[in-house]
N, C-alpha and C. Protein backbone atom coordinates (compact mmCIF):
# COMPACT_ATOMS: atom_id res chain seq x y z
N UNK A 1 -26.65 -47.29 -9.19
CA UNK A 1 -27.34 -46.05 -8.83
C UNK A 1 -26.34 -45.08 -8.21
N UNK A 2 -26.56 -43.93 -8.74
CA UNK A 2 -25.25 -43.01 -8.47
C UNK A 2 -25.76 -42.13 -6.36
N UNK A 3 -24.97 -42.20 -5.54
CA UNK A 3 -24.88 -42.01 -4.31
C UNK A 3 -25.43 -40.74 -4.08
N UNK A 4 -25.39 -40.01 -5.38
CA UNK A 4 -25.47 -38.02 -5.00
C UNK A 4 -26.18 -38.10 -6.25
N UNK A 5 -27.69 -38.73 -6.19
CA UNK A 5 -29.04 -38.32 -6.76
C UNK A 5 -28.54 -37.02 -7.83
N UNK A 6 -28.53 -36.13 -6.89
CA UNK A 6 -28.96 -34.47 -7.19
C UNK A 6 -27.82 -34.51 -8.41
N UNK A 7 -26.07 -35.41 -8.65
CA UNK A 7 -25.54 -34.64 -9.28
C UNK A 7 -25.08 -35.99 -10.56
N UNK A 8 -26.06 -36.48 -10.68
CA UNK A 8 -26.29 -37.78 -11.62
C UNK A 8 -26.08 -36.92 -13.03
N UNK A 9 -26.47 -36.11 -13.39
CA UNK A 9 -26.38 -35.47 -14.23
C UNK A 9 -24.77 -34.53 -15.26
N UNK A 10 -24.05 -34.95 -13.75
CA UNK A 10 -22.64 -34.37 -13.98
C UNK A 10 -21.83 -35.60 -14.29
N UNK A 11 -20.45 -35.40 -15.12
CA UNK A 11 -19.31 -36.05 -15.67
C UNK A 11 -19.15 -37.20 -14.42
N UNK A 12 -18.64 -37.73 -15.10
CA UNK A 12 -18.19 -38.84 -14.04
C UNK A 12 -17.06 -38.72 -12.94
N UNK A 13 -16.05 -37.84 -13.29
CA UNK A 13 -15.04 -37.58 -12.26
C UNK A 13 -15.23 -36.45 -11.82
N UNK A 14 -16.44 -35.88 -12.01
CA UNK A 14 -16.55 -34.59 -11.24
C UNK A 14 -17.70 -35.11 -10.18
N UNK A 15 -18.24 -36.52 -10.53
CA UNK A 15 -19.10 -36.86 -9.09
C UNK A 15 -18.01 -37.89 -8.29
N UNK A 16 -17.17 -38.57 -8.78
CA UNK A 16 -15.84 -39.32 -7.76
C UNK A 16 -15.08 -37.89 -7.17
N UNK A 17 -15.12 -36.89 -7.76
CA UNK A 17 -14.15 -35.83 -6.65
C UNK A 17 -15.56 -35.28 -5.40
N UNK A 18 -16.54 -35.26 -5.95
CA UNK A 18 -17.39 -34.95 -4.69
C UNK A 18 -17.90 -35.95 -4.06
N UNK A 19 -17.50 -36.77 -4.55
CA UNK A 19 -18.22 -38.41 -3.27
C UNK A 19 -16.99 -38.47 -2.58
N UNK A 20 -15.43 -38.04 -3.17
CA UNK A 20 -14.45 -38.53 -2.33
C UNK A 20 -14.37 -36.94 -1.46
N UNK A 21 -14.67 -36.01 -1.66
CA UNK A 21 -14.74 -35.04 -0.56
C UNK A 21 -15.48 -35.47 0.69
N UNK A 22 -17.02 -35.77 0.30
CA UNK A 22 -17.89 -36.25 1.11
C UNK A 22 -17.49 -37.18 2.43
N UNK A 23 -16.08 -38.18 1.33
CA UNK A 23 -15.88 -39.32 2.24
C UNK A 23 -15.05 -38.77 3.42
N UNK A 24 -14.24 -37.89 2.96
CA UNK A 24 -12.58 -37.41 3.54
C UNK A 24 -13.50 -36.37 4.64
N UNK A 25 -14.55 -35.55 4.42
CA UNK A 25 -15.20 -34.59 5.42
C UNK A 25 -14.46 -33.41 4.97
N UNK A 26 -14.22 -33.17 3.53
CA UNK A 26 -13.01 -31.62 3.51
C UNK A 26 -14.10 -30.71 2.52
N UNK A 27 -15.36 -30.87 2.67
CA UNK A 27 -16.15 -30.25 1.81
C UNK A 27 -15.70 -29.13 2.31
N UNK A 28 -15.84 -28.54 4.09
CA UNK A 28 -16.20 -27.32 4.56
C UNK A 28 -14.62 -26.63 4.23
N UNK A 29 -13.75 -27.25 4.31
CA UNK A 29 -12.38 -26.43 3.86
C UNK A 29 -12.60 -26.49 2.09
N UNK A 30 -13.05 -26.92 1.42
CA UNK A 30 -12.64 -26.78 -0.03
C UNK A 30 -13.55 -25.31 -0.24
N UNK A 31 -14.65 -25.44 0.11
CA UNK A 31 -15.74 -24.40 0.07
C UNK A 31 -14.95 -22.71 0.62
N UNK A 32 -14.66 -23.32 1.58
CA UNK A 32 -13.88 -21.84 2.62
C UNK A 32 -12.71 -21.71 1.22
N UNK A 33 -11.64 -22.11 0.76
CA UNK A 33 -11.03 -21.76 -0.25
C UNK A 33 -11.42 -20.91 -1.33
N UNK A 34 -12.37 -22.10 -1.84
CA UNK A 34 -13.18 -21.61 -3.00
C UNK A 34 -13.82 -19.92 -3.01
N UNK A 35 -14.65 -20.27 -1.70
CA UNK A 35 -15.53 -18.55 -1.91
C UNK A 35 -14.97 -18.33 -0.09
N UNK A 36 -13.63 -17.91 -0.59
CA UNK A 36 -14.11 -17.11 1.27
C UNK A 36 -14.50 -15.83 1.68
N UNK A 37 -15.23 -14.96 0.65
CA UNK A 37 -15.94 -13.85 1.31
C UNK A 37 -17.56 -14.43 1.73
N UNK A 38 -18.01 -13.54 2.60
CA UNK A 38 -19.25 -13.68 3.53
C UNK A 38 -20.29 -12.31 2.98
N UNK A 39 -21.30 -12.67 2.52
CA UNK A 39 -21.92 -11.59 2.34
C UNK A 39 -22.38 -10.87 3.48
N UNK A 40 -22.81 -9.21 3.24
CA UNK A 40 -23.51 -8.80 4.17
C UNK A 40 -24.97 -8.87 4.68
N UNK A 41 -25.67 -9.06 4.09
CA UNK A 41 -26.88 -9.34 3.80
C UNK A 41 -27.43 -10.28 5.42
N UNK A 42 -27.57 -9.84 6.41
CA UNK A 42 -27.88 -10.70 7.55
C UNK A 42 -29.22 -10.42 8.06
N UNK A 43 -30.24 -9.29 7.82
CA UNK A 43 -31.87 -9.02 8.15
C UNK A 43 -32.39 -9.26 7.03
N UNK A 44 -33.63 -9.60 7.72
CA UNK A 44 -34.63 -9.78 6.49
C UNK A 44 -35.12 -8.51 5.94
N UNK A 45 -34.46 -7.73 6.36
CA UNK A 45 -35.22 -6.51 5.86
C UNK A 45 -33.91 -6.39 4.60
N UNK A 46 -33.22 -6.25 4.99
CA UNK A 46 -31.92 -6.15 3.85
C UNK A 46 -31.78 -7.11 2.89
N UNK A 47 -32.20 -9.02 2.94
CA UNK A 47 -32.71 -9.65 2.09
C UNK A 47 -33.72 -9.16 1.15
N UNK A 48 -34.78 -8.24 1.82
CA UNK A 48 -35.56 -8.25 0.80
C UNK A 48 -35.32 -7.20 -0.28
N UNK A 49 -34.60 -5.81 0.67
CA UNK A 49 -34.09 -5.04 -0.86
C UNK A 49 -33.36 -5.68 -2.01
N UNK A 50 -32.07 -6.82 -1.15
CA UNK A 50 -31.25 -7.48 -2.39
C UNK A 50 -32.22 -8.32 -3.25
N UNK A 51 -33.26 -8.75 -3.14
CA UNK A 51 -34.17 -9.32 -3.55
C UNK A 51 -34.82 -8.60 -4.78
N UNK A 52 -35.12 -7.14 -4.68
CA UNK A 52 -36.28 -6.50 -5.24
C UNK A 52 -34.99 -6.48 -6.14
N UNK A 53 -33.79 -5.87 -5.71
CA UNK A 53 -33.10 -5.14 -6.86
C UNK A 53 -32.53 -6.33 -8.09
N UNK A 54 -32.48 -7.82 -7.75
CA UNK A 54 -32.41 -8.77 -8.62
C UNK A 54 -33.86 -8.66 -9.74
N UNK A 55 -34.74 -8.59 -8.87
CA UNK A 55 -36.50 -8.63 -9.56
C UNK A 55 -36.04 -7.88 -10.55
N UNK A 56 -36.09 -6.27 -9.97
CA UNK A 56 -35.81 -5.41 -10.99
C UNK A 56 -35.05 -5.61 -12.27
N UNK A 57 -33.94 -6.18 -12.20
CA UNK A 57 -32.88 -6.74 -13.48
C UNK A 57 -33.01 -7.27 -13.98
N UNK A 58 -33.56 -8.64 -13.39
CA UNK A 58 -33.61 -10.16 -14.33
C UNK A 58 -35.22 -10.05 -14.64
N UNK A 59 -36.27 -9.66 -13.74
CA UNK A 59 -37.59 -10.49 -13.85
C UNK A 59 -38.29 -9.29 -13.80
N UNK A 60 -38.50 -8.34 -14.65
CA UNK A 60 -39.14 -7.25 -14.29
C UNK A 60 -40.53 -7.38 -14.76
N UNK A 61 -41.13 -8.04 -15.56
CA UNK A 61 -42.17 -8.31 -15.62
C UNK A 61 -42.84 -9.37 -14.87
N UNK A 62 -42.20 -9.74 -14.14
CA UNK A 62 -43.12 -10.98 -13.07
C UNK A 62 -43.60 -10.37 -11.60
N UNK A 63 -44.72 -11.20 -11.39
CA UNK A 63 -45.67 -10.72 -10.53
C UNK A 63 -44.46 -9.82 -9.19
N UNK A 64 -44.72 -8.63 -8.19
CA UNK A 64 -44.25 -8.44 -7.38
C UNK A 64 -44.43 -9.24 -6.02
N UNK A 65 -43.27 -8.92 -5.22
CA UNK A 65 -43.59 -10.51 -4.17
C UNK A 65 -43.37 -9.56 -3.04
N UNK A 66 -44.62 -10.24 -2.35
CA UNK A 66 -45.27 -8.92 -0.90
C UNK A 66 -44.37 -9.57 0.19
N UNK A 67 -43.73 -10.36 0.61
CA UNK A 67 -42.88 -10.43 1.63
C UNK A 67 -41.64 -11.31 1.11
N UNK A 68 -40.17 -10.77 2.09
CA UNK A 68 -39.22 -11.76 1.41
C UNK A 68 -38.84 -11.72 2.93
N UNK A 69 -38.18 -12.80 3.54
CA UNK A 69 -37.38 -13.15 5.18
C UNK A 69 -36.45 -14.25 4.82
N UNK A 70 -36.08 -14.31 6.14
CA UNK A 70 -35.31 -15.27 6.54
C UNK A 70 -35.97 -16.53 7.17
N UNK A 71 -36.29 -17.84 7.09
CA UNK A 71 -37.18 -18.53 8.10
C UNK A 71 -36.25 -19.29 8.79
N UNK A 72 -36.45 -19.06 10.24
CA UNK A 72 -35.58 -19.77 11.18
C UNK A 72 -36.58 -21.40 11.27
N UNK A 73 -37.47 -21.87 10.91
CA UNK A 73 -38.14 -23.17 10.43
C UNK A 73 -37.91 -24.08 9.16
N UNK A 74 -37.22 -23.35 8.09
CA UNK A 74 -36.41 -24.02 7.25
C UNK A 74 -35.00 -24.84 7.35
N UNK A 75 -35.23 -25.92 7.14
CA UNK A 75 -33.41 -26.64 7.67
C UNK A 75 -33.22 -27.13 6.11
N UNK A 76 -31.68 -26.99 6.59
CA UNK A 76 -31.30 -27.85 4.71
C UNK A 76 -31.93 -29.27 4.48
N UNK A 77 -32.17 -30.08 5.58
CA UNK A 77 -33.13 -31.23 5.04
C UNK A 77 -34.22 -30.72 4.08
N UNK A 78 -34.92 -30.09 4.62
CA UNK A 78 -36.16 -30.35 3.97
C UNK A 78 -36.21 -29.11 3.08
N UNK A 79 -36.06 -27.72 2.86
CA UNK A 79 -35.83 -27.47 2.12
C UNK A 79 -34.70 -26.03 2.27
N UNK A 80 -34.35 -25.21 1.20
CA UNK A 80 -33.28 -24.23 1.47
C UNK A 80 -33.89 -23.06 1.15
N UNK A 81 -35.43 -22.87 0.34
CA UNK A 81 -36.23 -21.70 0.22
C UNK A 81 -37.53 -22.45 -0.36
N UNK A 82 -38.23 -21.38 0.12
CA UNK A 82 -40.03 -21.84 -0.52
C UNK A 82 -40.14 -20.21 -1.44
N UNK A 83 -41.02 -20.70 -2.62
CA UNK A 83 -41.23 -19.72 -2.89
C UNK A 83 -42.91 -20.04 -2.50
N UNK A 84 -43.86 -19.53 -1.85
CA UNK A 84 -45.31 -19.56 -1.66
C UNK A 84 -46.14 -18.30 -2.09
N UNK A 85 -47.12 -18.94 -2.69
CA UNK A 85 -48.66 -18.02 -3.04
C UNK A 85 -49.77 -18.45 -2.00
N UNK A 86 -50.72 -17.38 -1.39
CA UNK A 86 -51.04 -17.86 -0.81
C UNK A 86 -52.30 -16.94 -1.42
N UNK A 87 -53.23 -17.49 -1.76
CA UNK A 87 -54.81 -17.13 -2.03
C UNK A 87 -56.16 -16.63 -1.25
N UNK A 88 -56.58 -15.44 -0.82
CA UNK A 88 -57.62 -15.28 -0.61
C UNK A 88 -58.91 -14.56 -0.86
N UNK A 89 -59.76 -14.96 -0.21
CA UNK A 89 -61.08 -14.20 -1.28
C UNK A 89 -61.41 -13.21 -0.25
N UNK A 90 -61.30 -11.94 -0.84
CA UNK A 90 -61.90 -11.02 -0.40
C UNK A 90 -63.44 -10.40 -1.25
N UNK A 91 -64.37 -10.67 -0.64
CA UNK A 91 -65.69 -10.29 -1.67
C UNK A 91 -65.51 -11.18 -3.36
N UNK A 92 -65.51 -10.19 -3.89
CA UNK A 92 -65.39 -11.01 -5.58
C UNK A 92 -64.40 -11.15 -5.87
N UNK A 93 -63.71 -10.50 -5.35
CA UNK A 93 -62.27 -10.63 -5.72
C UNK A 93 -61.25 -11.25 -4.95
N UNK A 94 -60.42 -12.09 -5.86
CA UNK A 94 -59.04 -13.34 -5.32
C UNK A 94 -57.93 -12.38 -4.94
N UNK A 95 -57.01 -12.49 -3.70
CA UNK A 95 -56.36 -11.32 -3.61
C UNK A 95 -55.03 -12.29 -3.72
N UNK A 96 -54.04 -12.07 -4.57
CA UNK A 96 -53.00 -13.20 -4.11
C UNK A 96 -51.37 -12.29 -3.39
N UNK A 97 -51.33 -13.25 -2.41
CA UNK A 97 -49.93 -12.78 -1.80
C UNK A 97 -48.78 -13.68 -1.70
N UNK A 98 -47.56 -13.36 -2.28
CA UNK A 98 -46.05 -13.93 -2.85
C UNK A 98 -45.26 -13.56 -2.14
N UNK A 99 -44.80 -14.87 -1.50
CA UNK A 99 -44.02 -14.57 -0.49
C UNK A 99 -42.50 -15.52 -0.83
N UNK A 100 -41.38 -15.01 -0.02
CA UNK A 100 -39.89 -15.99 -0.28
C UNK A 100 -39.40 -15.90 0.63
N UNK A 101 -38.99 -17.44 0.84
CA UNK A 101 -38.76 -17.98 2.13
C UNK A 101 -37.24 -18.03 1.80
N UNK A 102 -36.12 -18.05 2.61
CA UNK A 102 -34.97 -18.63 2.80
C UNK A 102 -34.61 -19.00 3.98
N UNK A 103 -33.98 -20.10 4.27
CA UNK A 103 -33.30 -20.69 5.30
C UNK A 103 -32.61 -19.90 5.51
N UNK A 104 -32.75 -19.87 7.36
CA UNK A 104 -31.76 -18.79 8.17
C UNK A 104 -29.82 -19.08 7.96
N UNK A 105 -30.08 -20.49 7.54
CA UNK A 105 -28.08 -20.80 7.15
C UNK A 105 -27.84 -20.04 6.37
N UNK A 106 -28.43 -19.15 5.44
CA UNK A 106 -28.10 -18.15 4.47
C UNK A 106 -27.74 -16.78 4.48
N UNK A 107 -27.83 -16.98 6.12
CA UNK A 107 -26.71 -15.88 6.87
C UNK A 107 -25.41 -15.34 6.49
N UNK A 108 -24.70 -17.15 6.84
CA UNK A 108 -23.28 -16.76 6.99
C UNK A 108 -22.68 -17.95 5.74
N UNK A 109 -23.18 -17.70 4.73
CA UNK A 109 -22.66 -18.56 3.69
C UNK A 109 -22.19 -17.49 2.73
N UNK A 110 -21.36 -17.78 1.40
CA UNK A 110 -20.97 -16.85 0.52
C UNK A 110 -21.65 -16.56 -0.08
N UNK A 111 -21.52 -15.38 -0.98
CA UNK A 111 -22.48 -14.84 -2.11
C UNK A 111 -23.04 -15.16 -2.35
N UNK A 112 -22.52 -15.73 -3.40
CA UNK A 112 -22.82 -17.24 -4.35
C UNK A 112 -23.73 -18.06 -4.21
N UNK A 113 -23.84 -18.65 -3.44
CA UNK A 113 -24.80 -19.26 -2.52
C UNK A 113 -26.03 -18.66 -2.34
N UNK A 114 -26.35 -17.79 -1.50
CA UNK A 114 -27.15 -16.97 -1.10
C UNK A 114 -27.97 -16.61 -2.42
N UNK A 115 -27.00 -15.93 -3.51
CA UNK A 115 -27.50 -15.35 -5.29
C UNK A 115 -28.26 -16.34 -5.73
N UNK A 116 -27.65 -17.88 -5.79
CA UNK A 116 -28.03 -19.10 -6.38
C UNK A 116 -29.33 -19.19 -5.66
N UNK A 117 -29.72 -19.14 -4.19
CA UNK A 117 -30.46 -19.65 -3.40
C UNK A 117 -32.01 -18.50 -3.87
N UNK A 118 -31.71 -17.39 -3.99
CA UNK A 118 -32.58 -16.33 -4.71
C UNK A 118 -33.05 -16.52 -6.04
C-alpha cells in the first residue's frame, strides 16, 4: 500500500522523491525554491474579486456564488476549501445561496497554490 494515498496515481520515482522529501523534512525549502513569490491577495474581500474574475473566464455560465472568504475554522487536516449550497424556502420559492470557503493558510502561500485551491 503506497504511504501518500493522494499520489498513488503518480510514477513511481516521482512518489520515492516525495516520500524521501517527507522523510528528510526539506518539503518547506524545495517549495520556497520552486515558487518563491507570495501572492497579494490577503482579505476576503480581495479573494473574492480574484474569484469572480476566474468565474468570469473559465465558468461563465455556472451558477453565481453569493459569498467567497477566508475561514479561519478550516485547517489543512480536514479540509483546504468547501465549496457549500445552502437551501432555503422562502414562501414557494427555494432560494439557493453559494458560498467558497478557503483556509486562512492561503494567505501566505504562492500563487499557484492559492489558483489550484480556487
Amino acid at each position: 500500500m503506497c504511504p501518500l494515498p493522494y499520489l498513488a496515481a503518480y510514477p513511481e520515482e516521482l512518489q520515492a522523491r516525495a516520500e524521501s522529501l517527507l522523510r528528510a523534512e526539506g518539503v518547506a525549502d524545495y517549495l520556497a525554491t520552486r515558487y518563491p513569490e507570495r501572492h497579494a491577495i490577503r482579505t476576503s474581500k480581495a479573494l473574492a474579486v480574484y474569484v469572480q474574475e476566474l468565474k468570469a473566464k473559465h465558468m461563465r455560465k455556472a451558477a453565481p456564488l453569493g459569498k467567497v472568504f477566508y475561514d479561519d475554522r478550516l485547517f489543512a487536516g480536514d479540509a483546504l476549501g468547501l465549496h457549500v449550497t445552502t437551501t432555503r424556502i422562502q414562501g414557494a420559492n427555494l432560494r439557493k445561496r453559494r458560498e467558497l470557503r478557503i483556509a486562512s493558510l492561503f494567505k501566505e502561500v504562492p500563487a499557484a497554490f492559492l489558483r489550484m485551491i480556487v
